[in-house]
N, C-alpha and C. Protein backbone atom coordinates (compact mmCIF):
# COMPACT_ATOMS: atom_id res chain seq x y z
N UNK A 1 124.94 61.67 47.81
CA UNK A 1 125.22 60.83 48.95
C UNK A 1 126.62 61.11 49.47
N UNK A 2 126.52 61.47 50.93
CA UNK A 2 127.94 61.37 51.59
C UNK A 2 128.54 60.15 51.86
N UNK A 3 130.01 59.92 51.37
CA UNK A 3 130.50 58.51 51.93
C UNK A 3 130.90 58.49 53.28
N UNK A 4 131.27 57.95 54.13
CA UNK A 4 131.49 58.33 55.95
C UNK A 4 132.00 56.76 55.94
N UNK A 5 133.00 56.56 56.48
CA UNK A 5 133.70 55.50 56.99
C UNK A 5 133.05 54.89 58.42
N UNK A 6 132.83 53.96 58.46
CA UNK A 6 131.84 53.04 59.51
C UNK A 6 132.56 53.72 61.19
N UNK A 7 133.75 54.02 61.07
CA UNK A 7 134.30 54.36 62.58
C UNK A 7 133.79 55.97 62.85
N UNK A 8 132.92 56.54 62.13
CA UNK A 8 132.70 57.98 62.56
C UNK A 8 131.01 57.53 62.67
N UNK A 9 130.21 56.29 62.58
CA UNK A 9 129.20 56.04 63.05
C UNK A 9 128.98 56.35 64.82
N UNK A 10 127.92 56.73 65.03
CA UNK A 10 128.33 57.28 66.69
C UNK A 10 127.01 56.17 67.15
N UNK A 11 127.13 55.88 68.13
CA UNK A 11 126.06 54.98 69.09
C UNK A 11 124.60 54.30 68.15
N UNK A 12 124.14 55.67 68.28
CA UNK A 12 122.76 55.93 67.71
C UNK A 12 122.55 55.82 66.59
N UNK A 13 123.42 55.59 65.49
CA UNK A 13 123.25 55.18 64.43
C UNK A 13 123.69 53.26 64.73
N UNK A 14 124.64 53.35 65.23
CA UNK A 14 124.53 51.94 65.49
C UNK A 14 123.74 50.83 65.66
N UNK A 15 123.16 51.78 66.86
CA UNK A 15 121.77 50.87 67.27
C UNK A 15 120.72 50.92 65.99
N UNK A 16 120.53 51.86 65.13
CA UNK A 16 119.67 51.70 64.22
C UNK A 16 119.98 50.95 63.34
N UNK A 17 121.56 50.87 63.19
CA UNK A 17 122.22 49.55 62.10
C UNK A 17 121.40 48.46 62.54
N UNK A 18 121.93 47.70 63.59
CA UNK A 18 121.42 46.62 64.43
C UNK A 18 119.86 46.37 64.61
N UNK A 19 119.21 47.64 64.36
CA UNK A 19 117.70 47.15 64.62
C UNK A 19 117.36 46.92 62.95
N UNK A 20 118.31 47.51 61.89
CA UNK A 20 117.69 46.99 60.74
C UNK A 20 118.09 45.46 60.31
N UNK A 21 119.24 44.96 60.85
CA UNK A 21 119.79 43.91 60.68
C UNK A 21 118.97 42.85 61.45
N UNK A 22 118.38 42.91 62.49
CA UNK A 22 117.05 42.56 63.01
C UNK A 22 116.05 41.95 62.58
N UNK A 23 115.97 43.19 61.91
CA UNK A 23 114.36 43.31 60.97
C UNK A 23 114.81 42.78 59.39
N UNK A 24 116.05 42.71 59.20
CA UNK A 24 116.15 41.52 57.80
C UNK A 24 116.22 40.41 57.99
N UNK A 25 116.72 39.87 59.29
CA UNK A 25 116.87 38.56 59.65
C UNK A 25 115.42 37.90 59.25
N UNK A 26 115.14 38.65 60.20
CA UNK A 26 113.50 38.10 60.14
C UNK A 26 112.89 37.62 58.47
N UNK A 27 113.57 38.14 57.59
CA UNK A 27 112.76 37.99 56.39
C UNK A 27 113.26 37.39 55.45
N UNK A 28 114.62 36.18 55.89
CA UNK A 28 115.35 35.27 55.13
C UNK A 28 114.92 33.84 55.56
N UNK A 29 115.15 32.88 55.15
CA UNK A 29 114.25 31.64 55.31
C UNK A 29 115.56 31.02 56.79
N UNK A 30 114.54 30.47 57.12
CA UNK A 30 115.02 30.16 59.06
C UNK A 30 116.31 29.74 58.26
N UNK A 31 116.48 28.37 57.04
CA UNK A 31 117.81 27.73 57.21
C UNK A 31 118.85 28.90 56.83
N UNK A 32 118.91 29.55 56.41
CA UNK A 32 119.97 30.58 56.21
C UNK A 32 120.36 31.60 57.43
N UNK A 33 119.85 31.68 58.65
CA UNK A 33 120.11 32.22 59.61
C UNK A 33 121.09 31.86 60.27
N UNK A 34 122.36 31.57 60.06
CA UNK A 34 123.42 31.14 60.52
C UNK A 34 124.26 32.25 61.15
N UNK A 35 125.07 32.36 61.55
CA UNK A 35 126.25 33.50 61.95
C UNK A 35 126.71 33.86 61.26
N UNK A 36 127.08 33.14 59.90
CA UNK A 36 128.17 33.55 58.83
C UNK A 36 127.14 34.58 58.13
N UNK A 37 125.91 34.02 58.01
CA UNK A 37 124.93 34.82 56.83
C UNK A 37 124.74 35.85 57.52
N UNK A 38 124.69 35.95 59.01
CA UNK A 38 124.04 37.40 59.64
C UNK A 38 125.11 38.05 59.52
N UNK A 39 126.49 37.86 60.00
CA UNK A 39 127.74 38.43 59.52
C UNK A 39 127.59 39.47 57.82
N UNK A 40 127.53 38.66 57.05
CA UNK A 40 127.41 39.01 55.79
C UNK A 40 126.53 40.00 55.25
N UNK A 41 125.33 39.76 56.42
CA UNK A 41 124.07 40.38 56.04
C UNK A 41 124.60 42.18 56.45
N UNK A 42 124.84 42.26 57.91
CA UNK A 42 125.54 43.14 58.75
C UNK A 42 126.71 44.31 57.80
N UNK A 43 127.95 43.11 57.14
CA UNK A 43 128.81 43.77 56.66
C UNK A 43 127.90 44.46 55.21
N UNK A 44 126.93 44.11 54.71
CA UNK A 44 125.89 44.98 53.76
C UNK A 44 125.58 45.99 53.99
N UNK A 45 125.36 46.11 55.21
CA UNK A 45 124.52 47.00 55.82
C UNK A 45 125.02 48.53 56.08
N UNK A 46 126.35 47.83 56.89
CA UNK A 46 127.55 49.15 57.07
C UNK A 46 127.89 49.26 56.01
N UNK A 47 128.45 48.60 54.89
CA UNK A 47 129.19 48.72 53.57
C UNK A 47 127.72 50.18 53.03
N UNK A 48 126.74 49.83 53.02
CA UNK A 48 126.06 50.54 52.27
C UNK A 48 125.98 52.10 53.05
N UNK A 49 125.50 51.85 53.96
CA UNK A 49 125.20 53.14 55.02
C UNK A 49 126.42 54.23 54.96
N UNK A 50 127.89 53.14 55.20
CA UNK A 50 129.32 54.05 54.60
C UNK A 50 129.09 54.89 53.12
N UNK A 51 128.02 53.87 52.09
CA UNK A 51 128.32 54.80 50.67
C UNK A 51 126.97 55.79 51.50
N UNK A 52 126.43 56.33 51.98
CA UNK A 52 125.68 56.98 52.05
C UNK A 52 124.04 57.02 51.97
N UNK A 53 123.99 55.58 51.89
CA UNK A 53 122.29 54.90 51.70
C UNK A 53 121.86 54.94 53.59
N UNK A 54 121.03 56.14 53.72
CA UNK A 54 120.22 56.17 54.97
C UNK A 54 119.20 55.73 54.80
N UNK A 55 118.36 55.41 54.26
CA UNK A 55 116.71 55.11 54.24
C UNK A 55 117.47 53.20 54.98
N UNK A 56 116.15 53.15 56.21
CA UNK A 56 116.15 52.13 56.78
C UNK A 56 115.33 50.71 55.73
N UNK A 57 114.29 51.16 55.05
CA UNK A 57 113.79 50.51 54.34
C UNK A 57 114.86 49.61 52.84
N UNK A 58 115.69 50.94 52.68
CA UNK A 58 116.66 50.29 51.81
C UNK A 58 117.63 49.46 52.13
N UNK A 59 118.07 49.75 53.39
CA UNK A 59 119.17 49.10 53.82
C UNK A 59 118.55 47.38 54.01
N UNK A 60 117.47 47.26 54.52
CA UNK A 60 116.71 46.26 55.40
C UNK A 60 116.72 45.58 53.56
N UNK A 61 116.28 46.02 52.56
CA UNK A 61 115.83 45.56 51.15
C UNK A 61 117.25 44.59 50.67
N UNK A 62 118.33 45.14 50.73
CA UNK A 62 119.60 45.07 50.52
C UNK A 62 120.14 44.29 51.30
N UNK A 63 120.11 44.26 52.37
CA UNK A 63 120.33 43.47 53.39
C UNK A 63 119.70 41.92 53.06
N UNK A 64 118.25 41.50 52.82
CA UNK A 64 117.48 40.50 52.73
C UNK A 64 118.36 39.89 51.35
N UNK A 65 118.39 40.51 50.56
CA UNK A 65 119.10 40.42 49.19
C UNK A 65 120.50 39.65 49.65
N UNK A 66 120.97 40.06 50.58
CA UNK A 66 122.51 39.23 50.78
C UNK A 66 122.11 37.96 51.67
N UNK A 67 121.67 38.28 52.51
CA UNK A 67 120.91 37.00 53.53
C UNK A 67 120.47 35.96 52.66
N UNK A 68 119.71 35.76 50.94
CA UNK A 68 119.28 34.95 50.72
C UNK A 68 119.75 33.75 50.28
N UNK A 69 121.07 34.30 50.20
CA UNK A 69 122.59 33.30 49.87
C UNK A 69 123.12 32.75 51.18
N UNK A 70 122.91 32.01 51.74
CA UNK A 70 123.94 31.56 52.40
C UNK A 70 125.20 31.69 52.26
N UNK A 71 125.89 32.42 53.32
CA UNK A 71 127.36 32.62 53.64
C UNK A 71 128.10 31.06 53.37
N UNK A 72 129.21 30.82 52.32
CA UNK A 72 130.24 29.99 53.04
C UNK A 72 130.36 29.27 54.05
C-alpha cells in the first residue's frame, strides 16, 4: 500500500470519497447521523484512503464501524 497525503487527492477521487461517505451514512442508525458523526465518519475515510486502502467496499466497512459511535 502507498501512503499519499489527502492534499495530492485530485477531484475524482474526491467525489468517490464523498459518494462512499454517502453510502455509509446510509447504514448507521438515523440517531447517530449527526454532523459530528458524519465528520468523524469522513475523517475515517481520508485517514484510511491516505494509508493506501482503495477498495470502496472497505472504506464504506470502516467507515460504518466509526459512524456506530456517536461523535462527542
Amino acid at each position: 500500500m502507498t501512503k499519499r497525503p489527502p492534499e495530492t487527492f485530485d477531484p475524482e477521487i474526491v467525489a468517490t470519497l464523498r459518494q462512499v461517505l454517502d453510502i455509509a451514512v446510509e447504514h448507521i442508525a438515523l440517531e447517530n447521523r449527526t454532523p459530528a458523526t458524519k465528520a468523524k465518519m469522513a475523517e475515517t475515510i481520508v485517514r484510511e484512503a491516505a494509508e493506501g486502502v482503495t477498495d470502496a467496499n472497505d472504506l464504506v466497512a470502516r467507515a460504518i464501524r466509526a459512524g456506530e459511535i456517536p461523535a462527542a
